[in-house]
PDB file of N, CA and C in Angstrom:
ATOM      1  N   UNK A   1     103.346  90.440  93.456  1.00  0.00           N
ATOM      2  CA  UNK A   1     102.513  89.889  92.405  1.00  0.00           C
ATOM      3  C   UNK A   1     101.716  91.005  91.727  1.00  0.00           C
ATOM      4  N   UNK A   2     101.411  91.763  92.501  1.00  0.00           N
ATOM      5  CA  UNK A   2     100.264  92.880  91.880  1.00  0.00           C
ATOM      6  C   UNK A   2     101.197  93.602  91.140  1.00  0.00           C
ATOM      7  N   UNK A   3     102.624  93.979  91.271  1.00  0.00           N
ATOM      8  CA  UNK A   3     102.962  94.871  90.665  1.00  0.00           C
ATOM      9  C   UNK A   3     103.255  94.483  88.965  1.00  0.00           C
ATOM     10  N   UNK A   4     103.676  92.964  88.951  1.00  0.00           N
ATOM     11  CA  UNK A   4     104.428  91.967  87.970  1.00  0.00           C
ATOM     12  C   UNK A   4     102.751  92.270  87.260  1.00  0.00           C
ATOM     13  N   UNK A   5     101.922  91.635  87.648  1.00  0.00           N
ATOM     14  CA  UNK A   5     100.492  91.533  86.546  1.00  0.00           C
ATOM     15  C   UNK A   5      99.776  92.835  86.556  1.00  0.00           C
ATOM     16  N   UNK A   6     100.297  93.892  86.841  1.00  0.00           N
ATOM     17  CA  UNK A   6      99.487  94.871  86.488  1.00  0.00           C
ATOM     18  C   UNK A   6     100.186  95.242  84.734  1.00  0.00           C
ATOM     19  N   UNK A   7      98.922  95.444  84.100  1.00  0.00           N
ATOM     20  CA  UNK A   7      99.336  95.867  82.692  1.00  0.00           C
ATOM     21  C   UNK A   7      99.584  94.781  81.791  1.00  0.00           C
ATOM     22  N   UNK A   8      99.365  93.624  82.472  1.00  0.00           N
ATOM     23  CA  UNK A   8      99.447  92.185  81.423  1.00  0.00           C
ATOM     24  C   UNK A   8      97.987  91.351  81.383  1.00  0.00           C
ATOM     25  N   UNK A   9      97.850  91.459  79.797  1.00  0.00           N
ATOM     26  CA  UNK A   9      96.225  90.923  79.963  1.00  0.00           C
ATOM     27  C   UNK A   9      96.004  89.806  79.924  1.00  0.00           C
ATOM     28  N   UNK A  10      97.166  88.762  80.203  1.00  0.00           N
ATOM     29  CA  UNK A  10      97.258  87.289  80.288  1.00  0.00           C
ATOM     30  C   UNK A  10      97.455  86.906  81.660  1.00  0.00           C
ATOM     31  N   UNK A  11      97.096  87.153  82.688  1.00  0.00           N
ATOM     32  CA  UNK A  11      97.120  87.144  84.331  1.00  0.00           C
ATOM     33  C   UNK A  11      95.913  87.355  84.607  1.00  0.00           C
ATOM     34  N   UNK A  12      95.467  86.494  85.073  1.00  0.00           N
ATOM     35  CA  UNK A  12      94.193  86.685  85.949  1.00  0.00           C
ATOM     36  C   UNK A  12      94.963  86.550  87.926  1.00  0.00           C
ATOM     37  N   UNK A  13      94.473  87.194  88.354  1.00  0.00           N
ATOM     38  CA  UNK A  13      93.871  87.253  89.614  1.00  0.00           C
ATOM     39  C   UNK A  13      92.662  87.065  90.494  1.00  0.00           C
ATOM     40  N   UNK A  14      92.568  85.695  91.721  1.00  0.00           N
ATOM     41  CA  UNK A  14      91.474  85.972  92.263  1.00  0.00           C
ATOM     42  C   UNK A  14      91.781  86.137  93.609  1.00  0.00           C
ATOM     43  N   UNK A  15      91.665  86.775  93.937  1.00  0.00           N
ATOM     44  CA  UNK A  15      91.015  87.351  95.444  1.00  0.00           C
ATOM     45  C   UNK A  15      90.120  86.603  96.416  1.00  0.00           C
ATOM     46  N   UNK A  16      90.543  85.196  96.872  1.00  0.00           N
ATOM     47  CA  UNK A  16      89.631  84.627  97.438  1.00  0.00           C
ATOM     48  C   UNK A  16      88.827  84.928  98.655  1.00  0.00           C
ATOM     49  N   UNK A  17      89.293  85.954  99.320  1.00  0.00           N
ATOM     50  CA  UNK A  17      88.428  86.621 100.150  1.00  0.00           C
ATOM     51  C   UNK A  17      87.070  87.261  99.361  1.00  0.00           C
ATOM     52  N   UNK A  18      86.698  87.307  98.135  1.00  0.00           N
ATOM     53  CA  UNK A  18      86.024  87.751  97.385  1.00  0.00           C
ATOM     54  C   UNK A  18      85.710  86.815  96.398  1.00  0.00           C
ATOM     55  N   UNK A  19      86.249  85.624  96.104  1.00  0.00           N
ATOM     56  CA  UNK A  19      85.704  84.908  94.857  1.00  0.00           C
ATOM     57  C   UNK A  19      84.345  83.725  96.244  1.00  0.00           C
ATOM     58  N   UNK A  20      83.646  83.835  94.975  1.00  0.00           N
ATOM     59  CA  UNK A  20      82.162  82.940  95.930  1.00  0.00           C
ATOM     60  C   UNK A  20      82.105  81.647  94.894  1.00  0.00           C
ATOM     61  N   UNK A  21      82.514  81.910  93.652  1.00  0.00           N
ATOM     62  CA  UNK A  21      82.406  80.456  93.145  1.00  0.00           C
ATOM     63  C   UNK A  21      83.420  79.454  92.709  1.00  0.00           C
ATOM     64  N   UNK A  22      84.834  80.101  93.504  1.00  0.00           N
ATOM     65  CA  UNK A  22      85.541  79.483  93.473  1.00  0.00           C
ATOM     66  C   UNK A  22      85.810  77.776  94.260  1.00  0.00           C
ATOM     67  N   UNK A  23      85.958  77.037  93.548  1.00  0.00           N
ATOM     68  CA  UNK A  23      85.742  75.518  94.730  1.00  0.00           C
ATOM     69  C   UNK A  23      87.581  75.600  95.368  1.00  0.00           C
ATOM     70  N   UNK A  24      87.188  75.170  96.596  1.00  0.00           N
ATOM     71  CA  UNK A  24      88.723  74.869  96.870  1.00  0.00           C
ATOM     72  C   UNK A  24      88.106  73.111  97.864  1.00  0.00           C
ATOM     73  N   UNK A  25      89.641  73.114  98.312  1.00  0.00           N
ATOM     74  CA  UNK A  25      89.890  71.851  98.817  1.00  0.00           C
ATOM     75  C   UNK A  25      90.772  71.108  98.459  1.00  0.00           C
ATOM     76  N   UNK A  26      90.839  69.814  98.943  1.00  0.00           N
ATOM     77  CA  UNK A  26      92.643  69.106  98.600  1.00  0.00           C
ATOM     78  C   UNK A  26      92.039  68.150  97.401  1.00  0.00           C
ATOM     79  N   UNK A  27      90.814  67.681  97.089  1.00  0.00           N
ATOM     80  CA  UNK A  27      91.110  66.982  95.389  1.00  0.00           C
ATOM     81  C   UNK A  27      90.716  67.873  94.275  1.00  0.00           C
ATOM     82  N   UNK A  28      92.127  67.350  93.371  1.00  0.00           N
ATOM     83  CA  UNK A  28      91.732  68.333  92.058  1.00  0.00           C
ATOM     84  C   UNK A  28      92.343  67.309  90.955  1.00  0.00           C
ATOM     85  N   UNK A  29      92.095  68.106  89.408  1.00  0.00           N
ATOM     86  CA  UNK A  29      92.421  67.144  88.683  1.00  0.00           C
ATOM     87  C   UNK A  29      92.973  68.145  87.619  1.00  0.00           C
ATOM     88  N   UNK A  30      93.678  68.845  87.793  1.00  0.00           N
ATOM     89  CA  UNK A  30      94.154  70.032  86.609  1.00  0.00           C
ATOM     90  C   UNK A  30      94.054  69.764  85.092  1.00  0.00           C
ATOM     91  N   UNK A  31      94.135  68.437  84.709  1.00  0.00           N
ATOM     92  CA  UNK A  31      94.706  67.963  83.429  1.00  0.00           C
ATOM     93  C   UNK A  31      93.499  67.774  82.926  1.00  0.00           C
ATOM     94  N   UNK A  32      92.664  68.169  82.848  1.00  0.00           N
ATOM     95  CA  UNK A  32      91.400  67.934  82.359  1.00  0.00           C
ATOM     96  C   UNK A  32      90.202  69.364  82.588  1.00  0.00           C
ATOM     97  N   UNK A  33      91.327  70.608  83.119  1.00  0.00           N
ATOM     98  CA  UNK A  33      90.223  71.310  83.259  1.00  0.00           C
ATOM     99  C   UNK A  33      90.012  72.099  81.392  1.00  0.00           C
ATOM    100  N   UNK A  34      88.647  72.695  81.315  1.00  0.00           N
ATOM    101  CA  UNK A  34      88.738  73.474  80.413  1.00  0.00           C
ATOM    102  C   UNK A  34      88.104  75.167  80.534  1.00  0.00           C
ATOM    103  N   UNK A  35      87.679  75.219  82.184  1.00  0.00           N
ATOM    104  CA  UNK A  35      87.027  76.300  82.189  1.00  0.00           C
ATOM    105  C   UNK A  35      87.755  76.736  83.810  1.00  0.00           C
ATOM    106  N   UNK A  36      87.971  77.950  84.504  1.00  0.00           N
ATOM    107  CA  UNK A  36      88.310  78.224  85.535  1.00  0.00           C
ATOM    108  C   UNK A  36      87.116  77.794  86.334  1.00  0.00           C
ATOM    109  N   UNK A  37      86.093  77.682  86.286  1.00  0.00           N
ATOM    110  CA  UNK A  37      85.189  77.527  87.388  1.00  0.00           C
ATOM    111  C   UNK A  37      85.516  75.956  87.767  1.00  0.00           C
ATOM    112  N   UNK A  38      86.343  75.214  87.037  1.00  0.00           N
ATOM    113  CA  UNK A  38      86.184  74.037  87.542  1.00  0.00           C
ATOM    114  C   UNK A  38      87.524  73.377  88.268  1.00  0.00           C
ATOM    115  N   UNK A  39      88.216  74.783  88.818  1.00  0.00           N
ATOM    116  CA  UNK A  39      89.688  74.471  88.844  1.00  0.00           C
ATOM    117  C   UNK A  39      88.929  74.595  90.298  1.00  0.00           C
ATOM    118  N   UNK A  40      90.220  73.380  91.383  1.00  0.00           N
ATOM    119  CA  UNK A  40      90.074  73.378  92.714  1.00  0.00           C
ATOM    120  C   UNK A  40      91.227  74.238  92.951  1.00  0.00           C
ATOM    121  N   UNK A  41      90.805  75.073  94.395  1.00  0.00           N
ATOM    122  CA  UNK A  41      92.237  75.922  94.714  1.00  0.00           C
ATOM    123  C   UNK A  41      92.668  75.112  96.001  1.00  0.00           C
ATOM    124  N   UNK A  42      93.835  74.564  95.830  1.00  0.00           N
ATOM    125  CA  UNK A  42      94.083  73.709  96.974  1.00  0.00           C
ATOM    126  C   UNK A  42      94.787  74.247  98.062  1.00  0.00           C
ATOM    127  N   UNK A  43      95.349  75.293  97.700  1.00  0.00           N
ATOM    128  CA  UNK A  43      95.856  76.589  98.662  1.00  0.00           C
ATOM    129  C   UNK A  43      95.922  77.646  98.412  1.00  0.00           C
ATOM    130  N   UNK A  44      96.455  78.934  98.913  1.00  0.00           N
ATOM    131  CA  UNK A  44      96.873  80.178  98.521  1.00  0.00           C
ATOM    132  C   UNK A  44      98.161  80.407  99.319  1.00  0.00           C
ATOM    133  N   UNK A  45      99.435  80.692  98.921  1.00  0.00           N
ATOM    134  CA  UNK A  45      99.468  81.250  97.624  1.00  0.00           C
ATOM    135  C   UNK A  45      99.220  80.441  96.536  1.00  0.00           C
ATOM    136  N   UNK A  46      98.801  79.972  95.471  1.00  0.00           N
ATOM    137  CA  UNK A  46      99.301  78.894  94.433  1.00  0.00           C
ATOM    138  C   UNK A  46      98.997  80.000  92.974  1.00  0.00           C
ATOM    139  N   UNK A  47      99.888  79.727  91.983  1.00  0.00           N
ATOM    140  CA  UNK A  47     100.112  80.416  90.866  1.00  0.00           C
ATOM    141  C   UNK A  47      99.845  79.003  89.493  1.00  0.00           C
ATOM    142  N   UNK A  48      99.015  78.874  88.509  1.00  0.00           N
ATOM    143  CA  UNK A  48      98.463  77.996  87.686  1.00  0.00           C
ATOM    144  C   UNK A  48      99.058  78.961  86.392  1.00  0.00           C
ATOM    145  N   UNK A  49      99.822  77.972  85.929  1.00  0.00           N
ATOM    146  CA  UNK A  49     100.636  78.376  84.238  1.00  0.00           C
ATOM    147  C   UNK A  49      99.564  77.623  83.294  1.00  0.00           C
ATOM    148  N   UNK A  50      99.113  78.116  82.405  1.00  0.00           N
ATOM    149  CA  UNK A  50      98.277  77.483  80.926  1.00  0.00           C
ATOM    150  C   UNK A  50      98.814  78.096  80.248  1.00  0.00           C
ATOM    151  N   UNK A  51      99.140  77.006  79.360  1.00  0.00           N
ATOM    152  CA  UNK A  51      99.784  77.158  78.125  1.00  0.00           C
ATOM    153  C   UNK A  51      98.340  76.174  76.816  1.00  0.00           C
ATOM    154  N   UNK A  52      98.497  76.902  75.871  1.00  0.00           N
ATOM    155  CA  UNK A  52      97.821  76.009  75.079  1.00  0.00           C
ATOM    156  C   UNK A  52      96.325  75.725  75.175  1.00  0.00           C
ATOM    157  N   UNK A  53      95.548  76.590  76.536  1.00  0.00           N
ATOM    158  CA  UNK A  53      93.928  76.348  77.230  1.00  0.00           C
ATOM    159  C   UNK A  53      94.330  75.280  77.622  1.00  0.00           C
ATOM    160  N   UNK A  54      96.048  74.467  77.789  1.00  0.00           N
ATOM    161  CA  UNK A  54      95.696  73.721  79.617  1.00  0.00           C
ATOM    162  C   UNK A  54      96.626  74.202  80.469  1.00  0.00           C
ATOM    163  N   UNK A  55      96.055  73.251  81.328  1.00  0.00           N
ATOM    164  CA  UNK A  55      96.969  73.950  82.992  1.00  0.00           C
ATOM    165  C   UNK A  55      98.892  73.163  82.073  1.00  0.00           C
ATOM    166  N   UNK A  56      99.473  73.729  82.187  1.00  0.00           N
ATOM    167  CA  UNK A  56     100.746  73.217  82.089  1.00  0.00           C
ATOM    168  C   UNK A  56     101.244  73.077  83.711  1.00  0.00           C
ATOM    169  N   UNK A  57     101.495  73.683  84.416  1.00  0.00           N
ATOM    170  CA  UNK A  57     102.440  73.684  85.456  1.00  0.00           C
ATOM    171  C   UNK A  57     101.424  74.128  87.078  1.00  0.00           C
ATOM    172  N   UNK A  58     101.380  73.762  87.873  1.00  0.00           N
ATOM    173  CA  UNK A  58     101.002  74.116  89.128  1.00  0.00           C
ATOM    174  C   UNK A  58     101.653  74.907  90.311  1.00  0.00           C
ATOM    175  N   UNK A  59     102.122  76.231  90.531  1.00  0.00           N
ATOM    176  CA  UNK A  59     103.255  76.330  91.665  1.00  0.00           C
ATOM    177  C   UNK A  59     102.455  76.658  93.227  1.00  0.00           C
ATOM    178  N   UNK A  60     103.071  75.752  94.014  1.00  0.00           N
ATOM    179  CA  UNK A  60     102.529  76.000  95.436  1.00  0.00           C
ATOM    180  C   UNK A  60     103.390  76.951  96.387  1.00  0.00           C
ATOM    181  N   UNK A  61     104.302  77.097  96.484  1.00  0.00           N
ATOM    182  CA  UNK A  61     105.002  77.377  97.367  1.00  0.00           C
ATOM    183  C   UNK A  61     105.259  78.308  96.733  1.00  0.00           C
ATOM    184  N   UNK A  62     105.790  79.932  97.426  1.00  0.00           N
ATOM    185  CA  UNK A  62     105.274  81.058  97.530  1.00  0.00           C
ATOM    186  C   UNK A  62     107.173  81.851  96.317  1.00  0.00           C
ATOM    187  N   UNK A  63     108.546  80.491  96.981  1.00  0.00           N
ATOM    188  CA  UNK A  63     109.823  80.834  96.490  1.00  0.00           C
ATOM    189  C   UNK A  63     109.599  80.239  95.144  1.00  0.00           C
ATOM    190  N   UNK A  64     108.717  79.141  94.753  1.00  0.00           N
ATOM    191  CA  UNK A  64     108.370  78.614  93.566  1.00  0.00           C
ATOM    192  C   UNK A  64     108.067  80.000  92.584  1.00  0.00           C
ATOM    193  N   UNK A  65     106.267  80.327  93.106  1.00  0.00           N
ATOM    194  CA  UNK A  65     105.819  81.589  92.723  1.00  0.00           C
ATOM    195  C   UNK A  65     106.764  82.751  92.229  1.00  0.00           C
ATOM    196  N   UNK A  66     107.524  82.768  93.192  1.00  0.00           N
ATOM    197  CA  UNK A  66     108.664  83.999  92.712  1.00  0.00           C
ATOM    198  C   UNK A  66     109.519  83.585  91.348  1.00  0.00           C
ATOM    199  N   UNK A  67     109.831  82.622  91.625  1.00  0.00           N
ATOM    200  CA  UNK A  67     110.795  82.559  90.388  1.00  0.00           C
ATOM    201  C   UNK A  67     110.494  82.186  89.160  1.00  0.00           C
ATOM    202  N   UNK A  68     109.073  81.372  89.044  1.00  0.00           N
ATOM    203  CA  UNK A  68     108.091  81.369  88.169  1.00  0.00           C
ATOM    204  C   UNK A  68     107.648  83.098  87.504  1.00  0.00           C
ATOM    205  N   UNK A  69     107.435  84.287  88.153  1.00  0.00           N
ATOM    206  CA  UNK A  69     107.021  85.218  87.628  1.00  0.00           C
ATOM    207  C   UNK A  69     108.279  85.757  87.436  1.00  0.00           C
ATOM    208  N   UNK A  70     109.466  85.510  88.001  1.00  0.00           N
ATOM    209  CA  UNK A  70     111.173  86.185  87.397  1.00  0.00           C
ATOM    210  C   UNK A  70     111.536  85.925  85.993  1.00  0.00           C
TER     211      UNK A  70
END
């Protein structure tokens, strides 16, 4: 992952060993977010596609992730 988003300024990365205001837990409601602080992280790995300032697509699973950034 680090190597794919380095040099692309449309990738964010968080580091949840380091994010403090990130909310996680198992309810979320993607389709209605408009700001990252209000996104739940319901696991890691998980990879969030926005298209348009919304969430379009959610990937959980890590072979998802891969072929999503292929």
């Amino acid at each position: 992952v680090k190597s794919y988003v380095r040099g692309k300024s449309s990738i964010y990365v968080f580091n949840m060993e380091e994010a403090k205001d990130i909310k996680t837990g198992k309810d979320f409601d993607y389709k209605n977010v408009t700001n990252y602080k209000d996104i739940t992280i319901k696991q890691v790995p998980m990879l969030i596609h926005v298209e348009n300032k919304k969430i379009d697509h959610v990937y959980y699973k890590a072979s998802d992730i891969k072929k999503a950034l292929e």
